[in-house]
N, C-alpha and C. Protein backbone atom coordinates (compact mmCIF):
# COMPACT_ATOMS: atom_id res chain seq x y z
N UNK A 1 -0.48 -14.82 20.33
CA UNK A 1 -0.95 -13.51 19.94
C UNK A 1 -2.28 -13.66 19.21
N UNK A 2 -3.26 -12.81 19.33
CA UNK A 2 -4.27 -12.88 18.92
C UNK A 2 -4.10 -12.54 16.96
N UNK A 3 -5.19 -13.21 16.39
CA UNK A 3 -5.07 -12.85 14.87
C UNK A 3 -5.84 -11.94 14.63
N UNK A 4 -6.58 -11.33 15.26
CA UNK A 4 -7.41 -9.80 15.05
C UNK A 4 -5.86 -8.43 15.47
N UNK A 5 -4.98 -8.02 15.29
CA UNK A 5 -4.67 -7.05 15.89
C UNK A 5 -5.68 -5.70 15.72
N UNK A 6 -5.97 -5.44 14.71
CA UNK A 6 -6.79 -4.33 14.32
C UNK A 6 -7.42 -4.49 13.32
N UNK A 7 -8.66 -3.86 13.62
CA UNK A 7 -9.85 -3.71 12.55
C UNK A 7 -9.74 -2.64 12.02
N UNK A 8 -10.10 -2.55 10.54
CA UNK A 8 -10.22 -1.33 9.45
C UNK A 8 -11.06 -0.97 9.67
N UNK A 9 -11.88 -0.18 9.59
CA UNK A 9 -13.40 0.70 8.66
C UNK A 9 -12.83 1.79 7.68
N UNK A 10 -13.30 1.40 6.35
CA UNK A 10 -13.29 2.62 5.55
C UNK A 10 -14.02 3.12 5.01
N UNK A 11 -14.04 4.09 4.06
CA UNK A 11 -14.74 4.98 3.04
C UNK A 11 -14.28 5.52 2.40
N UNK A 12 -14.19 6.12 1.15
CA UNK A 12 -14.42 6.85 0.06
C UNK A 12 -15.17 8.19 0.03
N UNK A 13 -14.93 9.05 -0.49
CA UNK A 13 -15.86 9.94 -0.72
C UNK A 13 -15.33 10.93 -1.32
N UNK A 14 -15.99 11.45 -2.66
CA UNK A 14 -15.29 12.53 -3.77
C UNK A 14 -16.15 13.40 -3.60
N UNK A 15 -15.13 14.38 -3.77
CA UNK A 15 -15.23 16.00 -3.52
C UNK A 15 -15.17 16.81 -4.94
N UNK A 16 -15.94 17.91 -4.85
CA UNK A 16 -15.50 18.78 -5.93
C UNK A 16 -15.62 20.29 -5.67
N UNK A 17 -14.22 20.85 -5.58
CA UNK A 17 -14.47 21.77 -5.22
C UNK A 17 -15.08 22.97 -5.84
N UNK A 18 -16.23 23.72 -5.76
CA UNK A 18 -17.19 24.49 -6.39
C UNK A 18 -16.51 26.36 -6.89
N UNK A 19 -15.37 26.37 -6.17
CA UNK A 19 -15.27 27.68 -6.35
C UNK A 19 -13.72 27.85 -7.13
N UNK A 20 -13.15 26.94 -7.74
CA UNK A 20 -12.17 26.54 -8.23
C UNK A 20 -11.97 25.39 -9.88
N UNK A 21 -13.11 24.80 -9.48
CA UNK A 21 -13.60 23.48 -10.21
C UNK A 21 -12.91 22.16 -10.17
N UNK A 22 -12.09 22.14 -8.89
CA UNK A 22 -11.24 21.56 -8.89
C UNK A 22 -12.06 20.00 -8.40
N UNK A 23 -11.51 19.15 -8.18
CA UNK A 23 -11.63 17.86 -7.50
C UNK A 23 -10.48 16.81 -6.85
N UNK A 24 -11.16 16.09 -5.95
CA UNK A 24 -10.41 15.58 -5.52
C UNK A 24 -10.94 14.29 -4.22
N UNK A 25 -10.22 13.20 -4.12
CA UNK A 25 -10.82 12.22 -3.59
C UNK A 25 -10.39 12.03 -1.80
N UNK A 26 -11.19 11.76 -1.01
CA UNK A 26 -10.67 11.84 0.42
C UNK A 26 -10.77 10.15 0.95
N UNK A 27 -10.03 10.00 1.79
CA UNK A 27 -9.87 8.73 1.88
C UNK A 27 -10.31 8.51 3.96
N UNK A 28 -10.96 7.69 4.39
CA UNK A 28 -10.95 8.05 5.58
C UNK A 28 -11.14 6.24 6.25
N UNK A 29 -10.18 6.16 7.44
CA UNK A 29 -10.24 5.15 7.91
C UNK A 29 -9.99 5.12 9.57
N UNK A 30 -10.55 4.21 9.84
CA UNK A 30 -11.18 4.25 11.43
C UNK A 30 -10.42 2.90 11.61
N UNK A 31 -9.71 2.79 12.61
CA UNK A 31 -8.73 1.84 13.08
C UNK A 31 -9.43 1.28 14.31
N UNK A 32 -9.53 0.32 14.78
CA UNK A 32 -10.27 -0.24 16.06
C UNK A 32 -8.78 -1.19 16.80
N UNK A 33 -8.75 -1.05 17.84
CA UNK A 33 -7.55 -2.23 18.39
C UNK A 33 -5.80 -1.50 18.28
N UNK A 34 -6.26 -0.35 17.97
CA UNK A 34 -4.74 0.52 17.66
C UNK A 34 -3.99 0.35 18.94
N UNK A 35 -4.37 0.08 20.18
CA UNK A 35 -3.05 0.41 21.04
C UNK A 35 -2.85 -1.03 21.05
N UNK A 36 -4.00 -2.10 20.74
CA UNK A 36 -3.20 -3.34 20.89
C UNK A 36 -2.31 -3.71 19.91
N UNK A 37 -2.63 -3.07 18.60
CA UNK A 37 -1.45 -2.81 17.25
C UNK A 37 -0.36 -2.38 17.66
N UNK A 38 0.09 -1.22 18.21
CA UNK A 38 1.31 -0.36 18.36
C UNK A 38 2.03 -1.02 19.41
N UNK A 39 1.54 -2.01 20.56
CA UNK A 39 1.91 -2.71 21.25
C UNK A 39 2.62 -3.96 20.40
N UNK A 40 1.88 -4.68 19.62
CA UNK A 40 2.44 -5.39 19.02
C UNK A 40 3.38 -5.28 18.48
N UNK A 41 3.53 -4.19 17.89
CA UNK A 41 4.40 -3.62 16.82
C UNK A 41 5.94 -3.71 17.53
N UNK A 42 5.35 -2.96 18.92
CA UNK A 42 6.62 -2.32 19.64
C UNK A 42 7.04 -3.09 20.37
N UNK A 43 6.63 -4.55 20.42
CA UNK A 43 7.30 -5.40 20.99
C UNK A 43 8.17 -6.33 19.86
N UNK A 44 8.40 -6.08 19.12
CA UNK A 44 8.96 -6.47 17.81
C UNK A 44 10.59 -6.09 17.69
N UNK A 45 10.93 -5.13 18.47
CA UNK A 45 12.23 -4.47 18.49
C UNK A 45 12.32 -3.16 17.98
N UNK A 46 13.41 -3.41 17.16
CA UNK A 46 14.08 -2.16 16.69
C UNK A 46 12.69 -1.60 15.23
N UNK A 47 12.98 -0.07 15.40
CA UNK A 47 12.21 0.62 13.93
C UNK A 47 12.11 -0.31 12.51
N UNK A 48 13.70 -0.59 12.48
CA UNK A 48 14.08 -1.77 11.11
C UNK A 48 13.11 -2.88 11.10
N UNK A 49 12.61 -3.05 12.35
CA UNK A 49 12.29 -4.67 12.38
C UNK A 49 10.58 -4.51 12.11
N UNK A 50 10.49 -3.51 12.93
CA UNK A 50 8.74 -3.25 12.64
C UNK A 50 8.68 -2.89 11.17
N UNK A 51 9.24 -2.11 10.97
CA UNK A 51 9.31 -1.63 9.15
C UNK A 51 9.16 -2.87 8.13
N UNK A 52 10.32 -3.31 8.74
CA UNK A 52 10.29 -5.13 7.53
C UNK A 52 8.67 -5.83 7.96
N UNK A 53 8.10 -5.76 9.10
CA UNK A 53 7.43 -6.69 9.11
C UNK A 53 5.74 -5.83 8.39
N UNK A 54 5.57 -4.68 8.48
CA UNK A 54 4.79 -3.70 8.24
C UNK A 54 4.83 -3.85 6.25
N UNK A 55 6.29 -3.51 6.24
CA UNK A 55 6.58 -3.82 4.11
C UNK A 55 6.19 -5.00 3.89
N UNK A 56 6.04 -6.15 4.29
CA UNK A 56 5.96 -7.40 3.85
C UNK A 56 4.08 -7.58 4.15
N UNK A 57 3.82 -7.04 5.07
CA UNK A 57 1.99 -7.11 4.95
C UNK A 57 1.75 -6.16 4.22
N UNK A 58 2.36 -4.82 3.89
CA UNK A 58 1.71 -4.37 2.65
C UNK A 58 2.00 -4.57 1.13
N UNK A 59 3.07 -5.20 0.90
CA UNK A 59 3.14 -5.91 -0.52
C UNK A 59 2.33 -7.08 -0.43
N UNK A 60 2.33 -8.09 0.48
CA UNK A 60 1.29 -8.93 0.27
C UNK A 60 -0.31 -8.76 -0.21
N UNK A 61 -0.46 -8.18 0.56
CA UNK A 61 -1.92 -6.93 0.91
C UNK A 61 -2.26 -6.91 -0.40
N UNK A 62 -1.40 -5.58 -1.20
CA UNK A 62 -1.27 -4.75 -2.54
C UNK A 62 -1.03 -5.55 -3.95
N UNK A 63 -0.88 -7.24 -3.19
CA UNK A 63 -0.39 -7.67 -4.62
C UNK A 63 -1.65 -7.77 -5.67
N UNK A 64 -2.72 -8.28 -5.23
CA UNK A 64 -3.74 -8.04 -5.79
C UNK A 64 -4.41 -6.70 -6.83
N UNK A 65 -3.58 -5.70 -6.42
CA UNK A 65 -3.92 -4.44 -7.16
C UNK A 65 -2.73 -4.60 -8.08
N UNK A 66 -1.83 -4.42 -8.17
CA UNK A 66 -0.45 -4.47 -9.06
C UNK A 66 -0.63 -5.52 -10.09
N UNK A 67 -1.44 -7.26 -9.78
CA UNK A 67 -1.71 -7.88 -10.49
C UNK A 67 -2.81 -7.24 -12.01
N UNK A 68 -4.12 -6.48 -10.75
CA UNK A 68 -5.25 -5.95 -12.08
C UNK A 68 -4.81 -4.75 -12.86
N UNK A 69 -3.45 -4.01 -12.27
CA UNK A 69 -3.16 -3.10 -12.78
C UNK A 69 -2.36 -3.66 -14.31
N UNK A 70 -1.57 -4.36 -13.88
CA UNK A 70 -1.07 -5.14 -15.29
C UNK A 70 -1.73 -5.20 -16.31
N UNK A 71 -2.85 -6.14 -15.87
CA UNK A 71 -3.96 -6.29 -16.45
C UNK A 71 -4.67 -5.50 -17.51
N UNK A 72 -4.92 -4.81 -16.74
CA UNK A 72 -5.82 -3.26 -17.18
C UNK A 72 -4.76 -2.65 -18.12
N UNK A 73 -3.48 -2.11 -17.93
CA UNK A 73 -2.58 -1.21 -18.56
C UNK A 73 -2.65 -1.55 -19.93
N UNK A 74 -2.30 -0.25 -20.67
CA UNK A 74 -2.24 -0.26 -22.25
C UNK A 74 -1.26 -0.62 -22.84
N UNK A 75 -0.69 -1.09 -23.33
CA UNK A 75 -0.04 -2.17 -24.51
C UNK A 75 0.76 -1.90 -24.78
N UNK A 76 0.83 -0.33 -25.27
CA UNK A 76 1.46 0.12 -26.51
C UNK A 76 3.03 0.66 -25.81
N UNK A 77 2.85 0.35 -24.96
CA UNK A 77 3.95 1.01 -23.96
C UNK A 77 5.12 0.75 -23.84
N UNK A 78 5.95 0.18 -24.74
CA UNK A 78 7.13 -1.14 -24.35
C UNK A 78 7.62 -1.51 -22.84
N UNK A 79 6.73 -2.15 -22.34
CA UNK A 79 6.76 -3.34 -21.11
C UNK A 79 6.38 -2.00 -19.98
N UNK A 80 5.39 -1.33 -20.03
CA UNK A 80 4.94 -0.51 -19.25
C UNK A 80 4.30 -1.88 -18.33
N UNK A 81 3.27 -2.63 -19.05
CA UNK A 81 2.68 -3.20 -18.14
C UNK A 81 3.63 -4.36 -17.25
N UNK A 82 4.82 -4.80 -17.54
CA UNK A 82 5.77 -5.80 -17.00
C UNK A 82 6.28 -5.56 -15.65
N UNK A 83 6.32 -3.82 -15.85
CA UNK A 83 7.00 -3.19 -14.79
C UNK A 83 6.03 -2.75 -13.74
N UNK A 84 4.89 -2.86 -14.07
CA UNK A 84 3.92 -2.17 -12.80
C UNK A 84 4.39 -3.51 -11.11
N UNK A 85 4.26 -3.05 -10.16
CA UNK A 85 4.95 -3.58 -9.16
C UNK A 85 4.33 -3.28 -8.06
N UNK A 86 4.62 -3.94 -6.64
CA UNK A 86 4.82 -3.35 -5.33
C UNK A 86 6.04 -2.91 -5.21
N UNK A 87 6.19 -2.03 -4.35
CA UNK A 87 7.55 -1.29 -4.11
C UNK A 87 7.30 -0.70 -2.51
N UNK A 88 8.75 -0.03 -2.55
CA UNK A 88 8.79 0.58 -1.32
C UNK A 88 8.57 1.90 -1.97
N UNK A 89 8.40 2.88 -0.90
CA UNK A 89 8.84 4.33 -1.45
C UNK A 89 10.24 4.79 -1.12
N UNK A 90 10.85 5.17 -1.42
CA UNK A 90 12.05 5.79 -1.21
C UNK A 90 12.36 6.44 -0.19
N UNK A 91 12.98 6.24 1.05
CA UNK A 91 13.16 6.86 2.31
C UNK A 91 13.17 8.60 2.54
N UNK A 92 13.71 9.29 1.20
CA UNK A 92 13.27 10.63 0.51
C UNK A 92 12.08 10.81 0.52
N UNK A 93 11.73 10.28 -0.50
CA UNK A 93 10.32 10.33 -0.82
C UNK A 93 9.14 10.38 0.62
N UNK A 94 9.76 9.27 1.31
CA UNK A 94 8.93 9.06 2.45
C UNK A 94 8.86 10.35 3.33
N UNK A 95 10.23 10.61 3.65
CA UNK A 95 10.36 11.88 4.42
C UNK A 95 9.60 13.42 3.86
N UNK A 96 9.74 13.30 2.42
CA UNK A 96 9.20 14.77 2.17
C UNK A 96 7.21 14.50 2.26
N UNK A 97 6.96 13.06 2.44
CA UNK A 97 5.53 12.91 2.72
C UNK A 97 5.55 13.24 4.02
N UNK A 98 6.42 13.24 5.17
CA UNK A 98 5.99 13.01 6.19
C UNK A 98 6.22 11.64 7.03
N UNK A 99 5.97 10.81 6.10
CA UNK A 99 5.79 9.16 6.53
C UNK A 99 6.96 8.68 7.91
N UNK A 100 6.45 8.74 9.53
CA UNK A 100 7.11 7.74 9.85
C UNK A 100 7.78 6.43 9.26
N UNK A 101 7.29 6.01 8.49
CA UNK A 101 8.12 4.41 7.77
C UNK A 101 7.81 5.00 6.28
N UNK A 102 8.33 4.01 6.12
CA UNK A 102 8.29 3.52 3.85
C UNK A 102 7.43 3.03 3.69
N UNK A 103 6.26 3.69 3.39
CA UNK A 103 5.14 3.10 2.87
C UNK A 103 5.41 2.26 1.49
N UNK A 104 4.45 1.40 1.28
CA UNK A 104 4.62 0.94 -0.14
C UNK A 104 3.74 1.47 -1.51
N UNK A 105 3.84 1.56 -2.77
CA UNK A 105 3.00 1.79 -3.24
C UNK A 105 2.68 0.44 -4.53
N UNK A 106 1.79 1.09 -5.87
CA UNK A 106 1.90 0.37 -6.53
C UNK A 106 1.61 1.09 -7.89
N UNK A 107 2.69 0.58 -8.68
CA UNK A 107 3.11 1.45 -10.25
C UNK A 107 4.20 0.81 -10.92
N UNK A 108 4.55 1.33 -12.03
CA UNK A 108 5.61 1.36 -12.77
C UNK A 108 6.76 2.15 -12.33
N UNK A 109 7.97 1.19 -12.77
CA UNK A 109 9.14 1.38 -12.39
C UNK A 109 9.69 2.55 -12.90
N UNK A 110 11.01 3.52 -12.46
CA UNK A 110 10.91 4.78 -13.34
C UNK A 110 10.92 4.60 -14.59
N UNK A 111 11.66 3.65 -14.92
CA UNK A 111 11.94 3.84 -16.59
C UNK A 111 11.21 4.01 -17.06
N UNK A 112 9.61 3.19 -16.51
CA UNK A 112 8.42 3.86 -17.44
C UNK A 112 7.33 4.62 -16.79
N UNK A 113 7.83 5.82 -16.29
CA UNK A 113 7.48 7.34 -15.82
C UNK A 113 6.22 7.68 -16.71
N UNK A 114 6.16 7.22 -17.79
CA UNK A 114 5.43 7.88 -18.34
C UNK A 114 3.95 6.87 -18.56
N UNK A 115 4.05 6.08 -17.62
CA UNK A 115 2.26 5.47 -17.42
C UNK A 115 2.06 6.31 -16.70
N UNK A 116 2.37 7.44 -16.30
CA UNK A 116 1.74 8.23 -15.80
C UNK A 116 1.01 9.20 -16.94
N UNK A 117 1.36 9.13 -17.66
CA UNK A 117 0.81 9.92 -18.66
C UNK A 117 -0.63 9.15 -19.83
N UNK A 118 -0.41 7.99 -19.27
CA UNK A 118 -1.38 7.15 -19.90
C UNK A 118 -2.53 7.19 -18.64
N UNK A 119 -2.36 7.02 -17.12
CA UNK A 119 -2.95 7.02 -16.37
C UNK A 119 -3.46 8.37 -16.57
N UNK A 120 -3.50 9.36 -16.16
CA UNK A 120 -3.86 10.53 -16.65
C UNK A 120 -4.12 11.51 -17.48
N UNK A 121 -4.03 11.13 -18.50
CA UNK A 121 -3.52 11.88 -19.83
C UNK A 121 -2.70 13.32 -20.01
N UNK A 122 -2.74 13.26 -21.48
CA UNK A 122 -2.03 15.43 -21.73
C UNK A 122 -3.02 15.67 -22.35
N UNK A 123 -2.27 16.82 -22.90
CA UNK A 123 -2.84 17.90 -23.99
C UNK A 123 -3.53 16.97 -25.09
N UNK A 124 -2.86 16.27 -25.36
CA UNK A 124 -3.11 15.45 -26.63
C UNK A 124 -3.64 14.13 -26.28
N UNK A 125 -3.60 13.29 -25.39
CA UNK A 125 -3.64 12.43 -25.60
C UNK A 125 -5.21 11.65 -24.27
N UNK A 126 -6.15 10.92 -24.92
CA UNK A 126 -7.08 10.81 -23.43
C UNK A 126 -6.73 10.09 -22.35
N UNK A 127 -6.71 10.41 -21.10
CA UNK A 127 -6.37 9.66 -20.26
C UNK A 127 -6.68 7.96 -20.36
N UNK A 128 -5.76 6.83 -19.93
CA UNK A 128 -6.49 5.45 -20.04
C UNK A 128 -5.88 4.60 -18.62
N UNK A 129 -7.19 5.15 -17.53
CA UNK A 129 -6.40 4.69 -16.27
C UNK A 129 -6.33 3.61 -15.96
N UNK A 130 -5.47 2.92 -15.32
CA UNK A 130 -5.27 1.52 -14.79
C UNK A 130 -5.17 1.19 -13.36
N UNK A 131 -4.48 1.91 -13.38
CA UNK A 131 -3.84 2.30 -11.66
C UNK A 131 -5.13 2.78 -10.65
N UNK A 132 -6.34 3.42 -10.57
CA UNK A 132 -7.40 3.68 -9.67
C UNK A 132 -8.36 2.56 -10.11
N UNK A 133 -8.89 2.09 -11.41
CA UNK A 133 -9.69 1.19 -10.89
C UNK A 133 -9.10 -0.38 -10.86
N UNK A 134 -7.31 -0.51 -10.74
CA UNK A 134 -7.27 -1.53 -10.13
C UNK A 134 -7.56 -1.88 -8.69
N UNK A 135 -7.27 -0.15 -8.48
CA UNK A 135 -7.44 -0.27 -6.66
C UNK A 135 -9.02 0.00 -6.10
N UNK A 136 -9.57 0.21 -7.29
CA UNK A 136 -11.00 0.42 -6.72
C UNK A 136 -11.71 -0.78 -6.51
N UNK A 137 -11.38 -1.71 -7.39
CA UNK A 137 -12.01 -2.66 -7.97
C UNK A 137 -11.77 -4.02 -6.44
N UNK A 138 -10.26 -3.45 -5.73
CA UNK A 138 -9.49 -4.63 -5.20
C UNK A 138 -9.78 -3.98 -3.54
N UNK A 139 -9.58 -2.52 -3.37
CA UNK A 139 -9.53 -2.17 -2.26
C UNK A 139 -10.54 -2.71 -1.09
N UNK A 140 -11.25 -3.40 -0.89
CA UNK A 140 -12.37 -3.96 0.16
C UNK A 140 -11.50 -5.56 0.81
N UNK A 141 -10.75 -5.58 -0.60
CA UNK A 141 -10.20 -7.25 -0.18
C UNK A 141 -8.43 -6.90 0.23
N UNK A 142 -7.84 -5.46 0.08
CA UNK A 142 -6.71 -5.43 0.09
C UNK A 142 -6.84 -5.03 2.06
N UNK A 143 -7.85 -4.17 1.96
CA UNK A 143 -8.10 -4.13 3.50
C UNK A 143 -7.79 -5.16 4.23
N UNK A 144 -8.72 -6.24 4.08
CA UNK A 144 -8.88 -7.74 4.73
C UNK A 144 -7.60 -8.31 4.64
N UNK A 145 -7.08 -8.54 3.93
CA UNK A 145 -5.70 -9.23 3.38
C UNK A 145 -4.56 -8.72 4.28
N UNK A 146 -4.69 -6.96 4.30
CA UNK A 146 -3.96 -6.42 4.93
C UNK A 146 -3.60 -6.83 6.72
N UNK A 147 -4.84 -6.67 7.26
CA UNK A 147 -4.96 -7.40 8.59
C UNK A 147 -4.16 -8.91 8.29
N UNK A 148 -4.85 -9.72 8.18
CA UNK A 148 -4.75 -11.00 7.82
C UNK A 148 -3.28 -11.61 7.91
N UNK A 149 -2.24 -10.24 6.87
CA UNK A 149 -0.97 -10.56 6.53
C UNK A 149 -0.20 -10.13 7.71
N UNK A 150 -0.49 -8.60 8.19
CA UNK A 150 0.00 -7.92 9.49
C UNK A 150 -0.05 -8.84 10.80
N UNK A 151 -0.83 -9.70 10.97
CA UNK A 151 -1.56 -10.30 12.23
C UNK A 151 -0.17 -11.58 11.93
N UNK A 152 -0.61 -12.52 10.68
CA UNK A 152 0.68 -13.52 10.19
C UNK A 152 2.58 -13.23 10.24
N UNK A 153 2.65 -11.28 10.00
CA UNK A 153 4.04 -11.47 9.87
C UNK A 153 4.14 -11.12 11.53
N UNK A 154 3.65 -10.52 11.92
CA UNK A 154 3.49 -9.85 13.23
C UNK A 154 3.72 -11.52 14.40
N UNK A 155 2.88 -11.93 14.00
CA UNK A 155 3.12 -13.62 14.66
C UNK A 155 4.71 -14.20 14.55
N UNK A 156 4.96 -14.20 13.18
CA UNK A 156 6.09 -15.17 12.66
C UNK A 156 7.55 -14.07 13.23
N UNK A 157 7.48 -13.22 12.92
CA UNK A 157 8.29 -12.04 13.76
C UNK A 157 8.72 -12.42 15.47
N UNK A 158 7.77 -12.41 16.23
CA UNK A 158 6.99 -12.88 17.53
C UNK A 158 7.71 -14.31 17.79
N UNK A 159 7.82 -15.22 17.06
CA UNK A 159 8.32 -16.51 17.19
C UNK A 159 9.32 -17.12 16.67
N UNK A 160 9.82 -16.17 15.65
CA UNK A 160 11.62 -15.63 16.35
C UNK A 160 12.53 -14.89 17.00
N UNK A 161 11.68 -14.10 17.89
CA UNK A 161 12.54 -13.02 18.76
C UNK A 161 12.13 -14.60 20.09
N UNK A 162 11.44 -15.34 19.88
CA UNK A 162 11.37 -15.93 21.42
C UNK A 162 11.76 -17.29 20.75
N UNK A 163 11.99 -17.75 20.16
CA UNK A 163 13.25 -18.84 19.52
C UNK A 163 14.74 -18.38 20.09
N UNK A 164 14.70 -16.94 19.56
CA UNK A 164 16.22 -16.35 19.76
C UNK A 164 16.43 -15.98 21.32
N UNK A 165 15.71 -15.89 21.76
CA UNK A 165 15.62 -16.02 23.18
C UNK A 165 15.52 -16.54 24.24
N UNK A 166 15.18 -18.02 23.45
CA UNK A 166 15.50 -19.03 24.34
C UNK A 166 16.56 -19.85 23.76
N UNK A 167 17.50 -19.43 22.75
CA UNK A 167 18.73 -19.99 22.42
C UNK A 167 20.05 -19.50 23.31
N UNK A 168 19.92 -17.84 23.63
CA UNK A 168 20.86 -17.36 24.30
C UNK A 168 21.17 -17.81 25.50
């Protein structure tokens, strides 16, 4: 199997909306090699199997952001920063996004719900984010990584369905 399955292109680009005052960030990415991706994918087997191999290139991918997020996070939190993680999303969760699969993300565990409130701030308190410029800071290399890992589990996947297939 080839180690290119698909190429990224991305961008960035913030918005503000003028008649509201609102804002907000758009994210846009250009996929190159997609039917030779979805081919790959779908020669993999069952939904379960593409899923596992899809979660495991994006925690790999993402670990790099979850690491600077640690990093970055404020202190005062009792083990806010211990708990920041890769994760799955919740098959709920996934569904009320929409999401064909379980995407992964990267944050704190519920118990500490409330780095969200440090990431963003309240009424009272100033925001002290961790969570966007870990990913700002990482996102160019989580891209690369991402391929890199997809192309590796996508392989190793690949060379046990034809192990197991020449055992039967």
């Amino acid at each position: 199997m080839a180690r290119s399955v698909a190429r990224l292109r991305t961008g960035w680009s913030g918005t503000q909306d003028k008649g509201t005052g609102g804002g907000g960030y758009g994210f846009t990415a250009e996929i190159t090699g997609g039917p030779a991706l979805a081919k790959a994918l779908m020669a993999l087997g069952s939904a379960r199997d593409i899923q596992r191999v899809v979660t495991r290139a994006e925690k790999a991918a993402m670990a790099p952001v979850a690491a600077a997020a640690k990093q970055n996070a404020p202190r005062a939190s009792g083990g806010m920063a211990d708990s920041i993680d890769v994760r799955s999303v919740s098959s709920g969760m996934a569904k009320r996004m929409g999401a064909q699969f379980r995407p992964t993300a990267v944050g704190p565990d519920r118990d500490h719900f409330h780095a969200l409130f440090a990431e963003f701030g309240t009424k009272h308190h100033a925001a002290q984010p961790f969570l966007r410029p870990a990913w700002d800071e990482n996102k160019a290399q989580v891209l690369v990584d991402h391929q890199t890992a997809l192309a590796r589990e996508i392989e190793k996947r690949a060379r046990r369905l034809a192990k197991k297939a020449g055992s039967t």
